[in-house]
C-alpha atoms as a PDB file:
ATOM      1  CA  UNK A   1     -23.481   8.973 -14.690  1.00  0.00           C
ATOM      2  CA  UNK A   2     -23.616   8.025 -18.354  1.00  0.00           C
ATOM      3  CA  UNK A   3     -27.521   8.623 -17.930  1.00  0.00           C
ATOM      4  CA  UNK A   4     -28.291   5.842 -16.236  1.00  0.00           C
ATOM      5  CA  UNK A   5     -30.471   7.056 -12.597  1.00  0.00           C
ATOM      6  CA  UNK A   6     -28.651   5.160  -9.580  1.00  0.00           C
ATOM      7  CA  UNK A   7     -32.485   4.308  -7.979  1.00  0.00           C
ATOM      8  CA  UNK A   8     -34.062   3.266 -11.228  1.00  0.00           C
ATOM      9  CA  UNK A   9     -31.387   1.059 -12.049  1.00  0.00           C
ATOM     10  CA  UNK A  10     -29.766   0.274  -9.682  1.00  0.00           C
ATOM     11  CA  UNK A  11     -28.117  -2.748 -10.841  1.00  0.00           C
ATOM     12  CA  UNK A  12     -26.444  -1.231 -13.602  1.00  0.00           C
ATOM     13  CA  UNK A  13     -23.913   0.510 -11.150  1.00  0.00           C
ATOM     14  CA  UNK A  14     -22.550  -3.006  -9.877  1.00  0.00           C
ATOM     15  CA  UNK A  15     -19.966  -3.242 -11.621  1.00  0.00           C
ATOM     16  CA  UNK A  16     -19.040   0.031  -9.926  1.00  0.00           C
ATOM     17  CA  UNK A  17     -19.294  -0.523  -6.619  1.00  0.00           C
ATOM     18  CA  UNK A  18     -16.729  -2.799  -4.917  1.00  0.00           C
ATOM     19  CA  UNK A  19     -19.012  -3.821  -1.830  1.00  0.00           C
ATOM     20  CA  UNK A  20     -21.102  -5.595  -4.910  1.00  0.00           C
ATOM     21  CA  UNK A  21     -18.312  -7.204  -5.532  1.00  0.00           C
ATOM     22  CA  UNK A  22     -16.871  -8.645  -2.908  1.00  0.00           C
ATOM     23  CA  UNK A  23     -16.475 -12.610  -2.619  1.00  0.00           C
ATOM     24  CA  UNK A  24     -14.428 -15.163  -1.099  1.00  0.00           C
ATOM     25  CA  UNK A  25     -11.389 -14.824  -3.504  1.00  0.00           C
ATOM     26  CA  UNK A  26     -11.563 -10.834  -3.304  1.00  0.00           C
ATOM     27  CA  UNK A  27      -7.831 -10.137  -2.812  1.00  0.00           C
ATOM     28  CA  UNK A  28      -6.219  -8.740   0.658  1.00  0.00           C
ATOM     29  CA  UNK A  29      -7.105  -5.064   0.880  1.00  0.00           C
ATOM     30  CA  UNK A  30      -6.378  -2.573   3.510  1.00  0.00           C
ATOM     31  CA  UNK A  31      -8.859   0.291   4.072  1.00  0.00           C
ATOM     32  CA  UNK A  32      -7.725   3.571   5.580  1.00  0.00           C
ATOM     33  CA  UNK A  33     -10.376   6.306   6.635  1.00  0.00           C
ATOM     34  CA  UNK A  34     -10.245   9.334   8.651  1.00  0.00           C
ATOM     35  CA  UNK A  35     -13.419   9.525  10.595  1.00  0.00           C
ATOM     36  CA  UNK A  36     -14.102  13.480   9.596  1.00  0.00           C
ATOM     37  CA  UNK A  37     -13.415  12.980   5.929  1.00  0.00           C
ATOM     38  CA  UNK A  38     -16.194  15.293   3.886  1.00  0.00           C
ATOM     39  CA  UNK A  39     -15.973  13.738   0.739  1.00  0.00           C
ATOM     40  CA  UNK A  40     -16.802  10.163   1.533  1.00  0.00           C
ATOM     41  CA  UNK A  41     -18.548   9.421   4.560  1.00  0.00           C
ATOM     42  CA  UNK A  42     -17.012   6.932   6.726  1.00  0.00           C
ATOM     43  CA  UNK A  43     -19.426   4.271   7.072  1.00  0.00           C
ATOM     44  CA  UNK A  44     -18.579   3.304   3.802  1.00  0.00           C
ATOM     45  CA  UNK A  45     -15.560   1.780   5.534  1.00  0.00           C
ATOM     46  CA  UNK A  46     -17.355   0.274   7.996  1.00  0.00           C
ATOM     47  CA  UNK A  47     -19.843  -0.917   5.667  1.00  0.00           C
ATOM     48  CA  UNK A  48     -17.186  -2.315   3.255  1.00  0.00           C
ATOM     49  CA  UNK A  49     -14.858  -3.298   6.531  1.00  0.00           C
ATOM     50  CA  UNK A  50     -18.111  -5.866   7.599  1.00  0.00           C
ATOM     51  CA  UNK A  51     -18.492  -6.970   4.047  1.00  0.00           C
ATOM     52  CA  UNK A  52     -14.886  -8.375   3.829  1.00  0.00           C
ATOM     53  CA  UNK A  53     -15.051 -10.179   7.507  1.00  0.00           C
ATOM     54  CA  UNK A  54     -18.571 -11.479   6.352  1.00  0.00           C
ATOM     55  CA  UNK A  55     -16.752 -13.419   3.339  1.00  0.00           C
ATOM     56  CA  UNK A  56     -13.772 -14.101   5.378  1.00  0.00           C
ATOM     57  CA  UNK A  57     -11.524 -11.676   3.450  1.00  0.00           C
ATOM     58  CA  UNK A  58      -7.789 -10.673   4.821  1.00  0.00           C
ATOM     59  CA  UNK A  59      -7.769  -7.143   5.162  1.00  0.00           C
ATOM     60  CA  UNK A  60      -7.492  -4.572   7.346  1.00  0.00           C
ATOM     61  CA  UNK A  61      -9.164  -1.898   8.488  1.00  0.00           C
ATOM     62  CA  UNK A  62      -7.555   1.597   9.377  1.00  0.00           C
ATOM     63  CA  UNK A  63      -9.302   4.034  11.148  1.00  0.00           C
ATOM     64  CA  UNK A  64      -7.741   7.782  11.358  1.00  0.00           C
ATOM     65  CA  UNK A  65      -9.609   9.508  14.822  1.00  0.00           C
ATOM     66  CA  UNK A  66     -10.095  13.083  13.189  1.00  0.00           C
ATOM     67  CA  UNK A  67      -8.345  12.243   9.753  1.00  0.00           C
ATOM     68  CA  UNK A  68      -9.766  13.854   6.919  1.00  0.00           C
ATOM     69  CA  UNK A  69     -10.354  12.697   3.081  1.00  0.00           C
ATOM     70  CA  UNK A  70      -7.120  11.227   2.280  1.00  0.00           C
ATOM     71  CA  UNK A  71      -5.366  12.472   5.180  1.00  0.00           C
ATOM     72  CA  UNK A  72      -4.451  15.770   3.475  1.00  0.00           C
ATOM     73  CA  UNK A  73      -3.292  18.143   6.276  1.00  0.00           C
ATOM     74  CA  UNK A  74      -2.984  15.428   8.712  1.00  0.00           C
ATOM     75  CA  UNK A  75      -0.389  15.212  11.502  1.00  0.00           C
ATOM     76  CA  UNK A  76       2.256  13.926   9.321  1.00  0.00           C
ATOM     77  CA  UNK A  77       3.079  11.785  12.552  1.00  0.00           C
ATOM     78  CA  UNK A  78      -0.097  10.117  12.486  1.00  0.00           C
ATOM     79  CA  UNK A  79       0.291   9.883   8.517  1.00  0.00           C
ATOM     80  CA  UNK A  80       3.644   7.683   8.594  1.00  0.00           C
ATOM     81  CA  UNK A  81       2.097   5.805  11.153  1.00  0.00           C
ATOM     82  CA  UNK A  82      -1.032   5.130   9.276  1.00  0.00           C
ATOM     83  CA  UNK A  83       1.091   4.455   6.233  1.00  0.00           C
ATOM     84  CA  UNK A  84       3.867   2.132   7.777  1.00  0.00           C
ATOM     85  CA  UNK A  85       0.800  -0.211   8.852  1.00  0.00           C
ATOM     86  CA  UNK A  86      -0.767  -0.056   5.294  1.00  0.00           C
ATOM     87  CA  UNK A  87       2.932  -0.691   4.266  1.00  0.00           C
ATOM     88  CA  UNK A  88       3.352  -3.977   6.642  1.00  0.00           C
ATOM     89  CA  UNK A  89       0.081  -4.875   5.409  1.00  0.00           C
ATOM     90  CA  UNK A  90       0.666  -5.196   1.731  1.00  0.00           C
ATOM     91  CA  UNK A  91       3.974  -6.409   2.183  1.00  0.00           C
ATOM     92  CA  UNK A  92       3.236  -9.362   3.745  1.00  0.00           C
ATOM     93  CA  UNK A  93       0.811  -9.914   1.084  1.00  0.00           C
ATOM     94  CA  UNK A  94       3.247 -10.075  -1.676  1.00  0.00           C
ATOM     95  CA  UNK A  95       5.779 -12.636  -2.756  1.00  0.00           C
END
């Protein structure tokens, strides 16, 4: 990325990468993540998902049994579901 090597400099990616980022006043987030997604691996989630509770973040955490990246192809059952609780989430996190 931009030639910069992620191990040799490792700090110049922070800006990048949210779990850097993360503090008290981080705003409510909900993470969803199917557990067989191939494109990101999901203990990203569960790395990001302990990051929030460590600084006392409101968010929630959404985890698809079987769901892939995005849940493209899901069961569109388990997709409204999964959606309607992201939904509840955010709105009762807005004015």
């Amino acid at each position: 990325m931009a030639g910069h090597d992620p191990d040799a400099e490792p700090e110049w990616f922070d800006r990048y990468c949210p779990i850097r980022n993360i503090s008290a006043q981080y705003s409510p987030i909900v993470l969803i993540h199917g557990t067989a997604d191939t494109d990101v691996p999901f203990e990203e989630s569960v790395k990001m998902d302990a990051k929030l509770s460590q600084f006392r973040v409101d968010h929630r955490f959404l985890r698809v049994p079987g769901g892939s990246h995005g849940l493209s192809g899901d069961d569109p059952a388990v997709q409204a579901r999964v959606f309607k609780e992201a939904m509840d989430f955010v709105k009762a996190h807005t004015g």
